[in-house]
C-alpha atoms as a PDB file:
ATOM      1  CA  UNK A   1      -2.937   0.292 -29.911  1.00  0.00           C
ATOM      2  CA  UNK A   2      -0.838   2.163 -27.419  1.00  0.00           C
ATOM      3  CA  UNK A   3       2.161   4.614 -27.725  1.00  0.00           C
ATOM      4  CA  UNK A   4       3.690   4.767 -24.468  1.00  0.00           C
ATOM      5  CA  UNK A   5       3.101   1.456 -21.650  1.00  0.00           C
ATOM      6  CA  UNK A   6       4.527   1.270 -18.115  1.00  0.00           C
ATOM      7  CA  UNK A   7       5.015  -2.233 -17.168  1.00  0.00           C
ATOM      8  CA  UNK A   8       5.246  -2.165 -13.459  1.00  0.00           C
ATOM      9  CA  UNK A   9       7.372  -4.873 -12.454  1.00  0.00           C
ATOM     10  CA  UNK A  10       8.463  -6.071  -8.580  1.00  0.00           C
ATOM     11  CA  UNK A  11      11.235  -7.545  -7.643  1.00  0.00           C
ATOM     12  CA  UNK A  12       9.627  -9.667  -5.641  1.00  0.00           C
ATOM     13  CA  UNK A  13       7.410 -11.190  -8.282  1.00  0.00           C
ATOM     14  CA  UNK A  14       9.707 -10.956 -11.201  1.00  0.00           C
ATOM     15  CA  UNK A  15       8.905 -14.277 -12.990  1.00  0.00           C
ATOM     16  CA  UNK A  16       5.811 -12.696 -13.814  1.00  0.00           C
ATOM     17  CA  UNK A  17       7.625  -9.997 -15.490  1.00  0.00           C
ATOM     18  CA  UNK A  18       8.818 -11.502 -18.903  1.00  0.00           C
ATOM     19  CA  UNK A  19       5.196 -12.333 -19.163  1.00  0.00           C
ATOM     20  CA  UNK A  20       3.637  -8.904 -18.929  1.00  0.00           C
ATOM     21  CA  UNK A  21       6.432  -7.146 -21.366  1.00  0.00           C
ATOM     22  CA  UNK A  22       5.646  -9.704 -24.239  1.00  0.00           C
ATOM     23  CA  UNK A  23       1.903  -8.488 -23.634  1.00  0.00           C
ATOM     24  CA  UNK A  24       3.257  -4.540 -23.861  1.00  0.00           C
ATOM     25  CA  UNK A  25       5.149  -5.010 -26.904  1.00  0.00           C
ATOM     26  CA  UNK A  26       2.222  -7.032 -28.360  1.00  0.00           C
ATOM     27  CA  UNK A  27      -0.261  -4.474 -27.351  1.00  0.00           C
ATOM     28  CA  UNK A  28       2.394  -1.336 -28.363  1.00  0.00           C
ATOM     29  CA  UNK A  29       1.974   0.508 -31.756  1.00  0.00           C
ATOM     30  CA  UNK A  30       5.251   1.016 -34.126  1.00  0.00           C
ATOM     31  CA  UNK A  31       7.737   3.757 -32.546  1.00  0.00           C
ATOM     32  CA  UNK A  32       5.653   3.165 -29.384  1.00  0.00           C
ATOM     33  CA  UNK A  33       8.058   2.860 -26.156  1.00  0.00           C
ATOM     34  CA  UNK A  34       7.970   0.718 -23.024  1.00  0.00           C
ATOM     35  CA  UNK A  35       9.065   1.435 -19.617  1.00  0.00           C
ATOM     36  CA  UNK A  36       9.690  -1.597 -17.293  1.00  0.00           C
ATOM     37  CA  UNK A  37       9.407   0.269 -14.345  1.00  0.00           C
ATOM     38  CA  UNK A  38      10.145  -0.374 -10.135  1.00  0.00           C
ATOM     39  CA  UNK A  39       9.409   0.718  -7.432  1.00  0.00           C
ATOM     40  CA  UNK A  40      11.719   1.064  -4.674  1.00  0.00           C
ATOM     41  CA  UNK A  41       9.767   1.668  -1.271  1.00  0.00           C
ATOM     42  CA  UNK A  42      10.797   4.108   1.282  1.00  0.00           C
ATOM     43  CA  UNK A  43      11.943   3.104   4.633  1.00  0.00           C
ATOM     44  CA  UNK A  44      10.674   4.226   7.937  1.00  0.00           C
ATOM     45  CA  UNK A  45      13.365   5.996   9.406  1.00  0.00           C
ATOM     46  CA  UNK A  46      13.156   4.520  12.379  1.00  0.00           C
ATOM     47  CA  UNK A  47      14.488   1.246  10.420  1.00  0.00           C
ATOM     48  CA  UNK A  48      16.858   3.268   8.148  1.00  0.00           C
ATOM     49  CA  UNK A  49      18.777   4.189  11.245  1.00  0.00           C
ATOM     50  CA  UNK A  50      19.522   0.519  11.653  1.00  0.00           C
ATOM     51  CA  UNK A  51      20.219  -0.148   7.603  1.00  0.00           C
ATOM     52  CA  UNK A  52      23.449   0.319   5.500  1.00  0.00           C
ATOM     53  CA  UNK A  53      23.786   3.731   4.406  1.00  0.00           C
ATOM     54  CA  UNK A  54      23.604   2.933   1.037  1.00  0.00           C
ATOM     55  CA  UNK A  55      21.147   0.537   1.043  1.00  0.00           C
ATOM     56  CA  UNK A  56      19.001   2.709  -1.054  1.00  0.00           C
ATOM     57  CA  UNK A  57      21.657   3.518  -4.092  1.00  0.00           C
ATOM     58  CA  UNK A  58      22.354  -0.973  -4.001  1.00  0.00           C
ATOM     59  CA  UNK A  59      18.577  -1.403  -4.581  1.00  0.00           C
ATOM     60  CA  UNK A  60      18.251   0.834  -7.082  1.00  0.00           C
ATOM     61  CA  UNK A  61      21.454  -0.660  -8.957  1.00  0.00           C
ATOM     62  CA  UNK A  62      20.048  -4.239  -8.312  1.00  0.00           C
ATOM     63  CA  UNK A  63      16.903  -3.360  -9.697  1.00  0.00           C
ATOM     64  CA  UNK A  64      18.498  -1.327 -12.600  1.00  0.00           C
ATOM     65  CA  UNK A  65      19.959  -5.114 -13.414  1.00  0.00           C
ATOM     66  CA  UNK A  66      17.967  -7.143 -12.956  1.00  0.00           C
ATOM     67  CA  UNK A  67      15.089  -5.234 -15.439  1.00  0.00           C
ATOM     68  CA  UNK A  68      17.771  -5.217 -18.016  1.00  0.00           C
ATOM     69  CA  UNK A  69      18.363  -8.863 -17.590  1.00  0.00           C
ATOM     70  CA  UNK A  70      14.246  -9.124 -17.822  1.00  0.00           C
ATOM     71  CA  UNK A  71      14.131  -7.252 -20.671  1.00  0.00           C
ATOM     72  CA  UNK A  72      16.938  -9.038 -22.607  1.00  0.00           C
ATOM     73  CA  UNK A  73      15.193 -12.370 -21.722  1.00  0.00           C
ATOM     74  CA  UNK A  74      11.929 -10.729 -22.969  1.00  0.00           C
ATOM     75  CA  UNK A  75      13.409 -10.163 -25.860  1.00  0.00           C
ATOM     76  CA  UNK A  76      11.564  -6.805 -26.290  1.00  0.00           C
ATOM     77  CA  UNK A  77      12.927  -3.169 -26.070  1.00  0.00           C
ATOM     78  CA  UNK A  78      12.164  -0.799 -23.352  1.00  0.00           C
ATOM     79  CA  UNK A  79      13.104   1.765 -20.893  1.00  0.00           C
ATOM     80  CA  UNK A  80      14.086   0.960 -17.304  1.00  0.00           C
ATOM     81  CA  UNK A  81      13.247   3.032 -14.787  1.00  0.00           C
ATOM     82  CA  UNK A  82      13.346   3.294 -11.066  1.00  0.00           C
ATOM     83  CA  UNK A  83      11.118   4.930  -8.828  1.00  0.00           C
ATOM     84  CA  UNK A  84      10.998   5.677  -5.070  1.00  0.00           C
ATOM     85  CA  UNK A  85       7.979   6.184  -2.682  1.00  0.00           C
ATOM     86  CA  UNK A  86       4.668   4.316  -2.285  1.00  0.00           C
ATOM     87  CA  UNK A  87       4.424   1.927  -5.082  1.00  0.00           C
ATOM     88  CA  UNK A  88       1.115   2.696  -6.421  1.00  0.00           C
ATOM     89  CA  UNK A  89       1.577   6.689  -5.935  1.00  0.00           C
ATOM     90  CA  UNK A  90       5.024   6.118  -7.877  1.00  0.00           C
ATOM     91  CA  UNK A  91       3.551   3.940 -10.565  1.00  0.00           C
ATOM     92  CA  UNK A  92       0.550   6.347 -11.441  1.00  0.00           C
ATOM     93  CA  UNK A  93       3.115   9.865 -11.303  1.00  0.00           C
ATOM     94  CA  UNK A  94       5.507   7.726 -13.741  1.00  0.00           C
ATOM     95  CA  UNK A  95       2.325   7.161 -15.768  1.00  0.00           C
ATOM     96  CA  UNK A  96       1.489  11.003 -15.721  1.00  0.00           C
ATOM     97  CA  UNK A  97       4.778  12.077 -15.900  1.00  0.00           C
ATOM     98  CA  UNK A  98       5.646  10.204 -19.405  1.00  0.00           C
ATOM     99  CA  UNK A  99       2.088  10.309 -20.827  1.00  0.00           C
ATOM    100  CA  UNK A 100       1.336   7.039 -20.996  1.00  0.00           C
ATOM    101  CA  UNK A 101      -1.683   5.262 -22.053  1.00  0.00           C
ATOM    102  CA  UNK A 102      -1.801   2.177 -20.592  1.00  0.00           C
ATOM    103  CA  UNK A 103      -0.029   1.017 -17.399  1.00  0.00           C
ATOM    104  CA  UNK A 104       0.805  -3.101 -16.838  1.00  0.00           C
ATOM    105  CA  UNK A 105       0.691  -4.311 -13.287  1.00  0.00           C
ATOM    106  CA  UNK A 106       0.780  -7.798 -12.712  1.00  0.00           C
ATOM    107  CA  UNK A 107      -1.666  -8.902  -9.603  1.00  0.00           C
ATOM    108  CA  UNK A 108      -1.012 -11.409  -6.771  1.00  0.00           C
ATOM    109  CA  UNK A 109      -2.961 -14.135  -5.493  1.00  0.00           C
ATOM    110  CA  UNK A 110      -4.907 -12.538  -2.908  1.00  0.00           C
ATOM    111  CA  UNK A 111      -5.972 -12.708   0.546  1.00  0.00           C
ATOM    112  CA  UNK A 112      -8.006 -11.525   2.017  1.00  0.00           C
ATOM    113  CA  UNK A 113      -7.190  -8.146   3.156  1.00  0.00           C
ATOM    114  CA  UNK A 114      -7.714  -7.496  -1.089  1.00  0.00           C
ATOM    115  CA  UNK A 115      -9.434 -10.124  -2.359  1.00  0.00           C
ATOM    116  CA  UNK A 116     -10.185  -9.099  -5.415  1.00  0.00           C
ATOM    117  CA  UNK A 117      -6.949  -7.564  -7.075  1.00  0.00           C
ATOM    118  CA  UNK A 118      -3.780  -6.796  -5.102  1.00  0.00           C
ATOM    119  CA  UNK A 119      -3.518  -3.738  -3.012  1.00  0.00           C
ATOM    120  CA  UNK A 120      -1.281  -2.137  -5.696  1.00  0.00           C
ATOM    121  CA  UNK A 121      -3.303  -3.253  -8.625  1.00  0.00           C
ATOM    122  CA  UNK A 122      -6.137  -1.662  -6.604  1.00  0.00           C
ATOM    123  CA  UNK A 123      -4.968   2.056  -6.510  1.00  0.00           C
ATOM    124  CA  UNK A 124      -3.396   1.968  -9.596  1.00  0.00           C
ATOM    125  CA  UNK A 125      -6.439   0.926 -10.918  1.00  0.00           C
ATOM    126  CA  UNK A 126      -8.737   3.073  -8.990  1.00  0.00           C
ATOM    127  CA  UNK A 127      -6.452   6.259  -9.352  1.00  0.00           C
ATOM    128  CA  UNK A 128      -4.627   5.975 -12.932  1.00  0.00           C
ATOM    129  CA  UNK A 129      -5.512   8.904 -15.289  1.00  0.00           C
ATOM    130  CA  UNK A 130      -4.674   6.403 -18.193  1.00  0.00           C
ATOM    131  CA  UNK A 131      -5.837   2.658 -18.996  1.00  0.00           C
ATOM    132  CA  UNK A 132      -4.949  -0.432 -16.296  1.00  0.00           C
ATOM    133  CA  UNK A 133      -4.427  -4.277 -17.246  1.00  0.00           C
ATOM    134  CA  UNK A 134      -3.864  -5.939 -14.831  1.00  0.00           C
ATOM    135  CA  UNK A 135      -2.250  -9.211 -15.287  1.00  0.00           C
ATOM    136  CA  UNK A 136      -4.431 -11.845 -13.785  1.00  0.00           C
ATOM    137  CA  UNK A 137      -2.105 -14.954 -12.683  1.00  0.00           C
ATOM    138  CA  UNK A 138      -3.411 -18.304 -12.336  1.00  0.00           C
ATOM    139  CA  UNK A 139      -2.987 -20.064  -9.346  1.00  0.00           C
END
């Protein structure tokens, strides 16, 4: 069905990861590829003044990790790859930049600032050059 998938996975919301790369590799077609992909926002510098100079370099290692543990747990094979910058902005250049035709992002429950789909989900979805599932999860 699809060649090349990012799976857009936070951190933050990581148990929903395994979840969305089964649904890549079940959705990817033979010698497709799969990026697990993360985001790494930037940090005001007023507030980087006050952070560990390599704060940025330890996130992107713990990331770097912890989608490779994902991945193994998965039990599928992909790409990791960390981004930095506005999530959704990062998510959609990654997209453009590999040529990918469909882009995972898992959604949050809501409030009500975006009710409908997270605020990610949202300009992913609204902005992506390529196809968007986004991962519904029940509350």
């Amino acid at each position: 069905m699809y060649r090349k998938i990012i799976v857009a996975i936070a951190l933050g919301g990581i148990e929903k990861g395994e979840k969305i790369l089964r649904k890549a590799a079940s959705l990817l077609d033979d010698g497709g590829e799969i990026i697990a992909l993360n985001v790494i926002e930037d940090v005001p510098s007023y507030v980087a003044i006050e952070l560990p100079a390599n704060m940025v370099e330890d996130a992107i290692k713990d990331g770097r990790e912890k989608l490779e543990a994902l991945i193994a747990a998965a039990g599928v094979t992909a790409t990791v790859e960390i981004a930095n910058g506005p999530p959704a902005k990062a998510i959609i250049s990654t997209a453009e930049s590999h040529g990918a035709d469909l882009i995972i992002v898992a959604s949050h429950v809501p409030d009500f600032s975006n009710y409908f789909i997270g605020a990610t989900a949202d300009r992913v979805v609204r902005h992506a050059k390529c196809s968007v599932l986004v991962d519904r999860q029940k509350v």
